[in-house]
PDB file of N, CA and C in Angstrom:
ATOM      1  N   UNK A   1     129.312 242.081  11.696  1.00  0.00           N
ATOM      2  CA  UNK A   1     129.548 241.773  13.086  1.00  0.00           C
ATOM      3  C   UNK A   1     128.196 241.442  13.707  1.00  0.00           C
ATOM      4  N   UNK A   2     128.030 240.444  14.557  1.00  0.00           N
ATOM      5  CA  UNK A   2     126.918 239.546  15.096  1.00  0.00           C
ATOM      6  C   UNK A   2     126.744 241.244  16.319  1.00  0.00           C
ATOM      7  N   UNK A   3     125.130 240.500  16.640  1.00  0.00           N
ATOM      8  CA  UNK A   3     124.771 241.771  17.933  1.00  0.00           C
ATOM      9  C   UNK A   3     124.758 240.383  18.672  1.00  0.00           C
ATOM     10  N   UNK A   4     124.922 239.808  18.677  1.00  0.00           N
ATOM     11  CA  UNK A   4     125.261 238.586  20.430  1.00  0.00           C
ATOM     12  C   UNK A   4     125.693 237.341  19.284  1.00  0.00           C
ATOM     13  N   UNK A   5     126.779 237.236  20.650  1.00  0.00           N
ATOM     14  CA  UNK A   5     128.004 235.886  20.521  1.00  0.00           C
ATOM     15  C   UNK A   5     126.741 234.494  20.565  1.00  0.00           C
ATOM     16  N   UNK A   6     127.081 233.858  19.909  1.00  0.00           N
ATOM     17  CA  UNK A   6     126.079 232.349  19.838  1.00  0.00           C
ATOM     18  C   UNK A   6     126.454 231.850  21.355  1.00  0.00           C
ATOM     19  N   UNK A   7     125.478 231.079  22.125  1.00  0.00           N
ATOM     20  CA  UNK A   7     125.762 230.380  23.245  1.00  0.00           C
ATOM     21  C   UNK A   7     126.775 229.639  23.492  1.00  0.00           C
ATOM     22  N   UNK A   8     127.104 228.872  21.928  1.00  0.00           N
ATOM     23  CA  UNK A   8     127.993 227.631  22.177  1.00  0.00           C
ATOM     24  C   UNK A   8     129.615 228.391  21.380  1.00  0.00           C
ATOM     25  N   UNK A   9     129.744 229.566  21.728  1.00  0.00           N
ATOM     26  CA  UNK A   9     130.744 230.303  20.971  1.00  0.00           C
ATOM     27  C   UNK A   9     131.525 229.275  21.684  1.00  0.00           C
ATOM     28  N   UNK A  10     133.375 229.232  21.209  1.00  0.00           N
ATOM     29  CA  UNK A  10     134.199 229.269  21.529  1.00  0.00           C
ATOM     30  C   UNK A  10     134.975 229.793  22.519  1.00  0.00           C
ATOM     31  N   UNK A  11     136.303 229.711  23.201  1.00  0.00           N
ATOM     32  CA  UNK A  11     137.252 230.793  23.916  1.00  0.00           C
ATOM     33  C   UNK A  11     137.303 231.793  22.836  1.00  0.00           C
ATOM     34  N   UNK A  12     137.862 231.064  21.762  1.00  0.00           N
ATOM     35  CA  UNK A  12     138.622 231.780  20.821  1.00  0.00           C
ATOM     36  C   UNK A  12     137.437 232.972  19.937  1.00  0.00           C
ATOM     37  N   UNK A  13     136.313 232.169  20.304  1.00  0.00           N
ATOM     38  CA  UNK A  13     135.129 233.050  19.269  1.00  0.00           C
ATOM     39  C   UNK A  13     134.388 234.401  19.553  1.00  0.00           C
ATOM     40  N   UNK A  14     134.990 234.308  21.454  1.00  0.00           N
ATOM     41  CA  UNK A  14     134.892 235.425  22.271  1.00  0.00           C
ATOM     42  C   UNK A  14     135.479 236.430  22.326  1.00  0.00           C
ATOM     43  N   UNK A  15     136.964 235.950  22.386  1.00  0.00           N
ATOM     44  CA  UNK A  15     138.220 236.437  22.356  1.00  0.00           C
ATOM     45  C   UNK A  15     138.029 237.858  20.745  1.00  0.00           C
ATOM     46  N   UNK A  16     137.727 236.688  19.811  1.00  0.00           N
ATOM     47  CA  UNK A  16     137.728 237.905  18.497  1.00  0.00           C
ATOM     48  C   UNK A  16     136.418 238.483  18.621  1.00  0.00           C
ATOM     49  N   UNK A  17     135.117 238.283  19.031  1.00  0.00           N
ATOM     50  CA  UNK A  17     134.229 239.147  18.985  1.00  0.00           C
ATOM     51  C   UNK A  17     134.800 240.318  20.226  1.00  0.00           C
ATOM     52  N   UNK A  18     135.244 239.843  21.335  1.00  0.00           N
ATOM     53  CA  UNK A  18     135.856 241.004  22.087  1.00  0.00           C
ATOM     54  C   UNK A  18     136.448 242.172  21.636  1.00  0.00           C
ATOM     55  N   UNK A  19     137.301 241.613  20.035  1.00  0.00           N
ATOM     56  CA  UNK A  19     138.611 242.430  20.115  1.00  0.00           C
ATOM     57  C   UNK A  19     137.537 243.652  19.198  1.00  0.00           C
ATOM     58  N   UNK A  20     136.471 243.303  17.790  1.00  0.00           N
ATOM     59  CA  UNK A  20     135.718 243.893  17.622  1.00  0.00           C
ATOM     60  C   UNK A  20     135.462 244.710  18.155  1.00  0.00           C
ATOM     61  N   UNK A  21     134.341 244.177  19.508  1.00  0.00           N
ATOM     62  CA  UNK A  21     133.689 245.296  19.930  1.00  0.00           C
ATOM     63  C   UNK A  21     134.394 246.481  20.359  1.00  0.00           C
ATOM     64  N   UNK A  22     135.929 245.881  20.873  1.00  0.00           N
ATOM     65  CA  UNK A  22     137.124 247.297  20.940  1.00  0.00           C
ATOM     66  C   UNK A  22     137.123 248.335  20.211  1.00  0.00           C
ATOM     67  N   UNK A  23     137.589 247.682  18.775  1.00  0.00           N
ATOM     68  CA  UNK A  23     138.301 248.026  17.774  1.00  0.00           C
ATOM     69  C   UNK A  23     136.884 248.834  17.649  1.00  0.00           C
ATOM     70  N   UNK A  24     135.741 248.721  17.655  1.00  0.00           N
ATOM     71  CA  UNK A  24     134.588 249.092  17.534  1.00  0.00           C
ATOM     72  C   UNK A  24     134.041 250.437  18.279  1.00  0.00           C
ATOM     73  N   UNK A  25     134.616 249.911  19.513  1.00  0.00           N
ATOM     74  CA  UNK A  25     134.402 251.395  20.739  1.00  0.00           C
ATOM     75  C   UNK A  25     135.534 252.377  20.140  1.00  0.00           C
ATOM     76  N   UNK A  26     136.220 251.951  19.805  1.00  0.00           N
ATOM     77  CA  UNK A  26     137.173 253.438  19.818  1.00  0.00           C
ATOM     78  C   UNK A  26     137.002 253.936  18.356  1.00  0.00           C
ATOM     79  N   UNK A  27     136.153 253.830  17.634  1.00  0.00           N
ATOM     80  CA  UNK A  27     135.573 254.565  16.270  1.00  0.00           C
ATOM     81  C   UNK A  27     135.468 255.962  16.904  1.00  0.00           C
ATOM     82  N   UNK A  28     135.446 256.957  16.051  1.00  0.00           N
ATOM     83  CA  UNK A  28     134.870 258.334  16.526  1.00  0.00           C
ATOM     84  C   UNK A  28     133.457 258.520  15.987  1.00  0.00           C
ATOM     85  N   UNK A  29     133.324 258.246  15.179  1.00  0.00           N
ATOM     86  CA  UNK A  29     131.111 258.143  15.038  1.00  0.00           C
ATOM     87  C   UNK A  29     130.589 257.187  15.587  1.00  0.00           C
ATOM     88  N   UNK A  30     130.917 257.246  16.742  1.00  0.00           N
ATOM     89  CA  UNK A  30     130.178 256.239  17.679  1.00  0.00           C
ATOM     90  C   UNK A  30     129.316 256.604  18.010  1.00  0.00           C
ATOM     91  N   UNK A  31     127.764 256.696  18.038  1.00  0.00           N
ATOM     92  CA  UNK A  31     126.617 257.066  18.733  1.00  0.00           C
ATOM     93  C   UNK A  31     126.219 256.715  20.458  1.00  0.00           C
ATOM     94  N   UNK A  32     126.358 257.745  21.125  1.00  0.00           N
ATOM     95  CA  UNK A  32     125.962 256.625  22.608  1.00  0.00           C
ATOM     96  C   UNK A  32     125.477 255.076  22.758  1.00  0.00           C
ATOM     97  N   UNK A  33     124.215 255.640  22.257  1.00  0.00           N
ATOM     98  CA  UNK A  33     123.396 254.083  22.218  1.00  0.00           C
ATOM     99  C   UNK A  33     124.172 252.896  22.048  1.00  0.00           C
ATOM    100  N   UNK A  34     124.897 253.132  20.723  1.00  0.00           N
ATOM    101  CA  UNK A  34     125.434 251.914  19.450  1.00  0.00           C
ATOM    102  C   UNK A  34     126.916 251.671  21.132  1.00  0.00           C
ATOM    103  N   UNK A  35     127.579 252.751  21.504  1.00  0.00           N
ATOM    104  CA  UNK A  35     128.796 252.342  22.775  1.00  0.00           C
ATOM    105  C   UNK A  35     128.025 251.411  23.522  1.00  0.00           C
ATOM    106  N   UNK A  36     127.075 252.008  23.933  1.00  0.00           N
ATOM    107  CA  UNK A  36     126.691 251.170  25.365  1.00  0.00           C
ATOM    108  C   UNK A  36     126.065 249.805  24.590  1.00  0.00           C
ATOM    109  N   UNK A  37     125.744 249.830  23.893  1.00  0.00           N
ATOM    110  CA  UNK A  37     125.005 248.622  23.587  1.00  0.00           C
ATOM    111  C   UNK A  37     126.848 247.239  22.881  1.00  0.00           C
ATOM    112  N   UNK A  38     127.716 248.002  22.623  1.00  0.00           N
ATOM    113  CA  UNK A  38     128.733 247.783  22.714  1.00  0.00           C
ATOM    114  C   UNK A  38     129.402 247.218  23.690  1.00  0.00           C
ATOM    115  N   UNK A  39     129.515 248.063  24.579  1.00  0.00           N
ATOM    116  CA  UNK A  39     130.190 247.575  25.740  1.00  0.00           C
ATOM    117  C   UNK A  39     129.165 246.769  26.316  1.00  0.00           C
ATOM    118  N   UNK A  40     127.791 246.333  26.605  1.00  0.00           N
ATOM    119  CA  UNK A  40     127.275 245.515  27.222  1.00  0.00           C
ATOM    120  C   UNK A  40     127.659 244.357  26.274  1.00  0.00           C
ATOM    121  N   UNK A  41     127.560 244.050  25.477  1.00  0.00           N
ATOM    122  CA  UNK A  41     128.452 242.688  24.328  1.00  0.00           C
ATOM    123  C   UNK A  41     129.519 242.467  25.351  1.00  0.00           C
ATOM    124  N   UNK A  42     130.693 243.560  24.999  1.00  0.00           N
ATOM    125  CA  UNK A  42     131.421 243.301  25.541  1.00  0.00           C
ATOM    126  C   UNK A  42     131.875 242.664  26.857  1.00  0.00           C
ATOM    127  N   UNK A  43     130.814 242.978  28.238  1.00  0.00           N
ATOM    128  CA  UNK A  43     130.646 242.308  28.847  1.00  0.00           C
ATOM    129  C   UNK A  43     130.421 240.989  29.122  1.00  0.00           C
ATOM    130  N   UNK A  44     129.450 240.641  28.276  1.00  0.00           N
ATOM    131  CA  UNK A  44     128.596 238.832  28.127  1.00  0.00           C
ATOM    132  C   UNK A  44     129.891 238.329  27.488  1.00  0.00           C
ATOM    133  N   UNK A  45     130.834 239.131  26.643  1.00  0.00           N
ATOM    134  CA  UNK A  45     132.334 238.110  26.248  1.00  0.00           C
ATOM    135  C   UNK A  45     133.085 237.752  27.196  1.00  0.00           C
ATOM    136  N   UNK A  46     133.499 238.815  28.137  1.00  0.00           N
ATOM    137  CA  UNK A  46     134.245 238.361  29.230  1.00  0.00           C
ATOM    138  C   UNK A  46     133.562 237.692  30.308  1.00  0.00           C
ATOM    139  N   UNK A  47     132.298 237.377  30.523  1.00  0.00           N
ATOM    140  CA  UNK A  47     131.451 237.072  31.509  1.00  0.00           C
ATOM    141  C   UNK A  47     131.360 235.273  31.341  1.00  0.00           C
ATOM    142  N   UNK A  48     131.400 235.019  29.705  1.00  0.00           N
ATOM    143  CA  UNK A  48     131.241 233.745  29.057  1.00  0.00           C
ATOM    144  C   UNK A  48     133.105 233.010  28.401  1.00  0.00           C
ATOM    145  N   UNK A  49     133.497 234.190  28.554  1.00  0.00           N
ATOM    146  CA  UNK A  49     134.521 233.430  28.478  1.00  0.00           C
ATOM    147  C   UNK A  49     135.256 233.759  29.688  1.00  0.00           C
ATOM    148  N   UNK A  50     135.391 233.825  30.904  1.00  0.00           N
ATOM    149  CA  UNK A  50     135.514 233.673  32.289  1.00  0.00           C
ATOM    150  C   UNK A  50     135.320 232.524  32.609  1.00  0.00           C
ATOM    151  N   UNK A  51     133.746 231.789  32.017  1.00  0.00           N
ATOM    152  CA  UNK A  51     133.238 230.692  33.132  1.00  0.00           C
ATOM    153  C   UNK A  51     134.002 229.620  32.152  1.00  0.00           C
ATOM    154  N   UNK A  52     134.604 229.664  30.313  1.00  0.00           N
ATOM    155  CA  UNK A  52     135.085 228.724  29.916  1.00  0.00           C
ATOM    156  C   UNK A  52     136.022 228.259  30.082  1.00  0.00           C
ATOM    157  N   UNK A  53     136.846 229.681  31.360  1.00  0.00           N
ATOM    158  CA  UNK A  53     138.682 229.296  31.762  1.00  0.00           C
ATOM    159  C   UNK A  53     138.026 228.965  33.076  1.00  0.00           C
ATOM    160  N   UNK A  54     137.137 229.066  33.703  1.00  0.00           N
ATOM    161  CA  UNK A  54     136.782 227.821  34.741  1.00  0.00           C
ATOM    162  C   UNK A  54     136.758 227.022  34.948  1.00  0.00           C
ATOM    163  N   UNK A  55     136.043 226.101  33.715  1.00  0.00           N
ATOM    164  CA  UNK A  55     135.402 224.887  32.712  1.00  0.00           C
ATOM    165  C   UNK A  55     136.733 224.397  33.010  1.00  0.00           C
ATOM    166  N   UNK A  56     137.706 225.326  31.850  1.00  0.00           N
ATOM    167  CA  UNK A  56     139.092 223.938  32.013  1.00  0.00           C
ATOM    168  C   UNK A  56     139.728 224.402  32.930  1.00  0.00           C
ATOM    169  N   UNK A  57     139.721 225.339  33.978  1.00  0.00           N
ATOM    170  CA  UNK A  57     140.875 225.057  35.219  1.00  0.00           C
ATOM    171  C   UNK A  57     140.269 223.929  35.723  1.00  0.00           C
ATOM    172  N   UNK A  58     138.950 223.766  36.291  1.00  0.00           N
ATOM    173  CA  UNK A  58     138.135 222.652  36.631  1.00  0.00           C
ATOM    174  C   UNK A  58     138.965 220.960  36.174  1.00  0.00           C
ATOM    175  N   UNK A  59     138.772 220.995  34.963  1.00  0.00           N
ATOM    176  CA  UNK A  59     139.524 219.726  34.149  1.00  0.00           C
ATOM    177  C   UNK A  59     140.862 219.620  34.416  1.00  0.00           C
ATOM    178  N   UNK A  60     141.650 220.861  34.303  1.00  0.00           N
ATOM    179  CA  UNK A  60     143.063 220.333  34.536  1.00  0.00           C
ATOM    180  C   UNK A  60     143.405 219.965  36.362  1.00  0.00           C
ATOM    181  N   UNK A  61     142.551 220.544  36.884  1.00  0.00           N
ATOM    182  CA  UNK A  61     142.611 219.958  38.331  1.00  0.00           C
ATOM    183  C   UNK A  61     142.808 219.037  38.749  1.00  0.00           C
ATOM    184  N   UNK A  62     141.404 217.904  37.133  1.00  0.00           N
ATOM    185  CA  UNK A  62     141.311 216.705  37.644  1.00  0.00           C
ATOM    186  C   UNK A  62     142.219 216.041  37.072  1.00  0.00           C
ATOM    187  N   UNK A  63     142.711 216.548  36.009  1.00  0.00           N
ATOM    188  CA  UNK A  63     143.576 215.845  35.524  1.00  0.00           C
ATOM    189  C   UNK A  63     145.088 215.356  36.077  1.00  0.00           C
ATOM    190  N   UNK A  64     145.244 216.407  36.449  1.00  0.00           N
ATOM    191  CA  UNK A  64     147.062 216.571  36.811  1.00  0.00           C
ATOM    192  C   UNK A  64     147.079 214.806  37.717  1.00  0.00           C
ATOM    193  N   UNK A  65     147.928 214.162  37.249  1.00  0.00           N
ATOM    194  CA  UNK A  65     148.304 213.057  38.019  1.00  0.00           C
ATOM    195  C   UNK A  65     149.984 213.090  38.973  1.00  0.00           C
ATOM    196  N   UNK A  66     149.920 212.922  39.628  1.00  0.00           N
ATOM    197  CA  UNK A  66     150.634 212.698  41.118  1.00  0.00           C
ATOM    198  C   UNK A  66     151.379 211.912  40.339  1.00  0.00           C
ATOM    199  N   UNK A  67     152.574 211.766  41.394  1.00  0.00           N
ATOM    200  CA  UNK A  67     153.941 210.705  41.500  1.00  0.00           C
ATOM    201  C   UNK A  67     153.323 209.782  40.825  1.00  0.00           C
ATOM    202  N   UNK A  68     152.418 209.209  41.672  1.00  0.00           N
ATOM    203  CA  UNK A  68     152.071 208.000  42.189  1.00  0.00           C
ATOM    204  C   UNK A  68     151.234 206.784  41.028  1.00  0.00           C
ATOM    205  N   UNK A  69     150.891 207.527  39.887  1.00  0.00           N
ATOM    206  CA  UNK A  69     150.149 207.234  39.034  1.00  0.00           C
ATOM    207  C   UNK A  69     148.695 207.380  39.280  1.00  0.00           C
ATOM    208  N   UNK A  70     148.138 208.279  40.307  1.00  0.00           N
ATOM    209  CA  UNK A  70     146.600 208.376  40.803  1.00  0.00           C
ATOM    210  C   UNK A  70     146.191 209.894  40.521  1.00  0.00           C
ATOM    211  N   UNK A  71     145.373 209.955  39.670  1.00  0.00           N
ATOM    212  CA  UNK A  71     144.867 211.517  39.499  1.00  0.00           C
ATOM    213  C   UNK A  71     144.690 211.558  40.904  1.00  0.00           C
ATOM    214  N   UNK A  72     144.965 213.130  41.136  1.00  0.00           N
ATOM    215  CA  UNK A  72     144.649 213.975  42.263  1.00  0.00           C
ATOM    216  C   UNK A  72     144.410 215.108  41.870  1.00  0.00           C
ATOM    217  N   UNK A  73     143.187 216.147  42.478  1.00  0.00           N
ATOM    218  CA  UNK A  73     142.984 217.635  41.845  1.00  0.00           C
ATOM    219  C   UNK A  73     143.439 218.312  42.960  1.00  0.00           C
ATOM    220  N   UNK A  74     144.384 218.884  42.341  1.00  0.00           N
ATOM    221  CA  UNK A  74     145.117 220.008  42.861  1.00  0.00           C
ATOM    222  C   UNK A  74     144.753 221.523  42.612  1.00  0.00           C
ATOM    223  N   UNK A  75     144.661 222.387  43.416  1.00  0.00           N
ATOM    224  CA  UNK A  75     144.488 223.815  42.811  1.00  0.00           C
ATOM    225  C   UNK A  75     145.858 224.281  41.601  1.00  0.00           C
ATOM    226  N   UNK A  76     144.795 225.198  41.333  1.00  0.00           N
ATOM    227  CA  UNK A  76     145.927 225.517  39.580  1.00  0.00           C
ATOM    228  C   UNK A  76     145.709 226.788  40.126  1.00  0.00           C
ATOM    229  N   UNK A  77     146.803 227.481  39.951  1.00  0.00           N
ATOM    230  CA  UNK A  77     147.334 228.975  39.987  1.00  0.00           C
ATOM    231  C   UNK A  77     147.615 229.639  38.808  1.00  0.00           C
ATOM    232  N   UNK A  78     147.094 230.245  38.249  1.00  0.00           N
ATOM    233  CA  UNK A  78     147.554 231.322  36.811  1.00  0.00           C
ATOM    234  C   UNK A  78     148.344 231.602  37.081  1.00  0.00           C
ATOM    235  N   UNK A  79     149.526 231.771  36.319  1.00  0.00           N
ATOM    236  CA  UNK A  79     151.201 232.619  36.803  1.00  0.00           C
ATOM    237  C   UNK A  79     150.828 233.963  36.648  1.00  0.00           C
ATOM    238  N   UNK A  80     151.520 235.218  37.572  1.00  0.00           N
ATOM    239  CA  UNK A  80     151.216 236.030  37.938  1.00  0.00           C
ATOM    240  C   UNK A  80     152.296 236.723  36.683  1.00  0.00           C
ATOM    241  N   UNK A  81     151.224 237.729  35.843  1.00  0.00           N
ATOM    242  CA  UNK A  81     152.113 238.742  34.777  1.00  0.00           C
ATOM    243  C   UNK A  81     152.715 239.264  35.657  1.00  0.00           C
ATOM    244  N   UNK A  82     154.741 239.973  35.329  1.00  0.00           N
ATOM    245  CA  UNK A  82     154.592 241.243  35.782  1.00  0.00           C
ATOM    246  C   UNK A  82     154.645 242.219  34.929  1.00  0.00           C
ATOM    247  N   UNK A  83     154.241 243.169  35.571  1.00  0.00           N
ATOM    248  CA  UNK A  83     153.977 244.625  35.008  1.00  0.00           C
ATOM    249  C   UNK A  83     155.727 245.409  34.812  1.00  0.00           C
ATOM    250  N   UNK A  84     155.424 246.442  34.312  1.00  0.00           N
ATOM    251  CA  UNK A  84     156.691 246.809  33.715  1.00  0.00           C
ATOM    252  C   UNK A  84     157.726 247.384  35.077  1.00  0.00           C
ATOM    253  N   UNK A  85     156.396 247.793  35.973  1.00  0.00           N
ATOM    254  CA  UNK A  85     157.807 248.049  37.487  1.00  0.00           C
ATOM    255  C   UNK A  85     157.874 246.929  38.388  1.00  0.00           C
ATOM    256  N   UNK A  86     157.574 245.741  37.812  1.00  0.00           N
ATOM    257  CA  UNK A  86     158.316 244.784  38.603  1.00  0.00           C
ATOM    258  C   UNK A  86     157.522 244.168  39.478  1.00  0.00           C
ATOM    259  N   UNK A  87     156.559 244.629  40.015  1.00  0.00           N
ATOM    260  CA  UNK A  87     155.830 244.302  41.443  1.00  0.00           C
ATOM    261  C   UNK A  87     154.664 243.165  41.030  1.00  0.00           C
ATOM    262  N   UNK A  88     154.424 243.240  39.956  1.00  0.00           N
ATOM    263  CA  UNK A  88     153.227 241.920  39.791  1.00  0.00           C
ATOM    264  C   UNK A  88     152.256 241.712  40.236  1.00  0.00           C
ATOM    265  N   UNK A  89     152.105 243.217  39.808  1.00  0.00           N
ATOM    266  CA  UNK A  89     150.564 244.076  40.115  1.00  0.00           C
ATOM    267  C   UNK A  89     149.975 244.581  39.241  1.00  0.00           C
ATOM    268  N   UNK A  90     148.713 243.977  38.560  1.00  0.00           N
ATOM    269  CA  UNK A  90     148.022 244.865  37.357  1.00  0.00           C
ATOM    270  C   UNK A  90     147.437 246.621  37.881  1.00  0.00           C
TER     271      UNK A  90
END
């Protein structure tokens, strides 16, 4: 397992170094140090792959084309999970 994700990682290359560093935190011979230095990884994954679902909300904005045949960027909304009581609230 890498100690930092390459710059030009992937969604997907984040996504599995993420699941690592999980699968990683919840060891029981975990040494402080080796957690925290863990969970700060873990951070720069979600921090870098945040700005790459930016990247393409950005693109599909521009993309989406109108009736009319004229791209127009429209805001994009993530569909809202719901949670198991219903309210569609994490």
């Amino acid at each position: 397992m890498s100690e930092r994700t390459p710059p030009t990682a992937t969604f997907e290359q984040l996504l599995t170094d993420l699941e690592s560093v999980v699968d990683r935190l919840g060891a029981e011979d975990l040494e402080l140090d080796e957690a925290l230095s863990l969970f700060e990884r873990g951070v720069a994954c979600l921090r870098d792959a945040g700005r790459l679902l930016d990247a393409a909300e950005g693109r599909v904005e521009e993309l989406i084309e109108s009736a009319g045949g004229d791209l127009e960027a429209i805001g994009f909304e993530a569909p809202v999970r719901e949670e198991a009581d219903g309210t569609g609230t994490p």
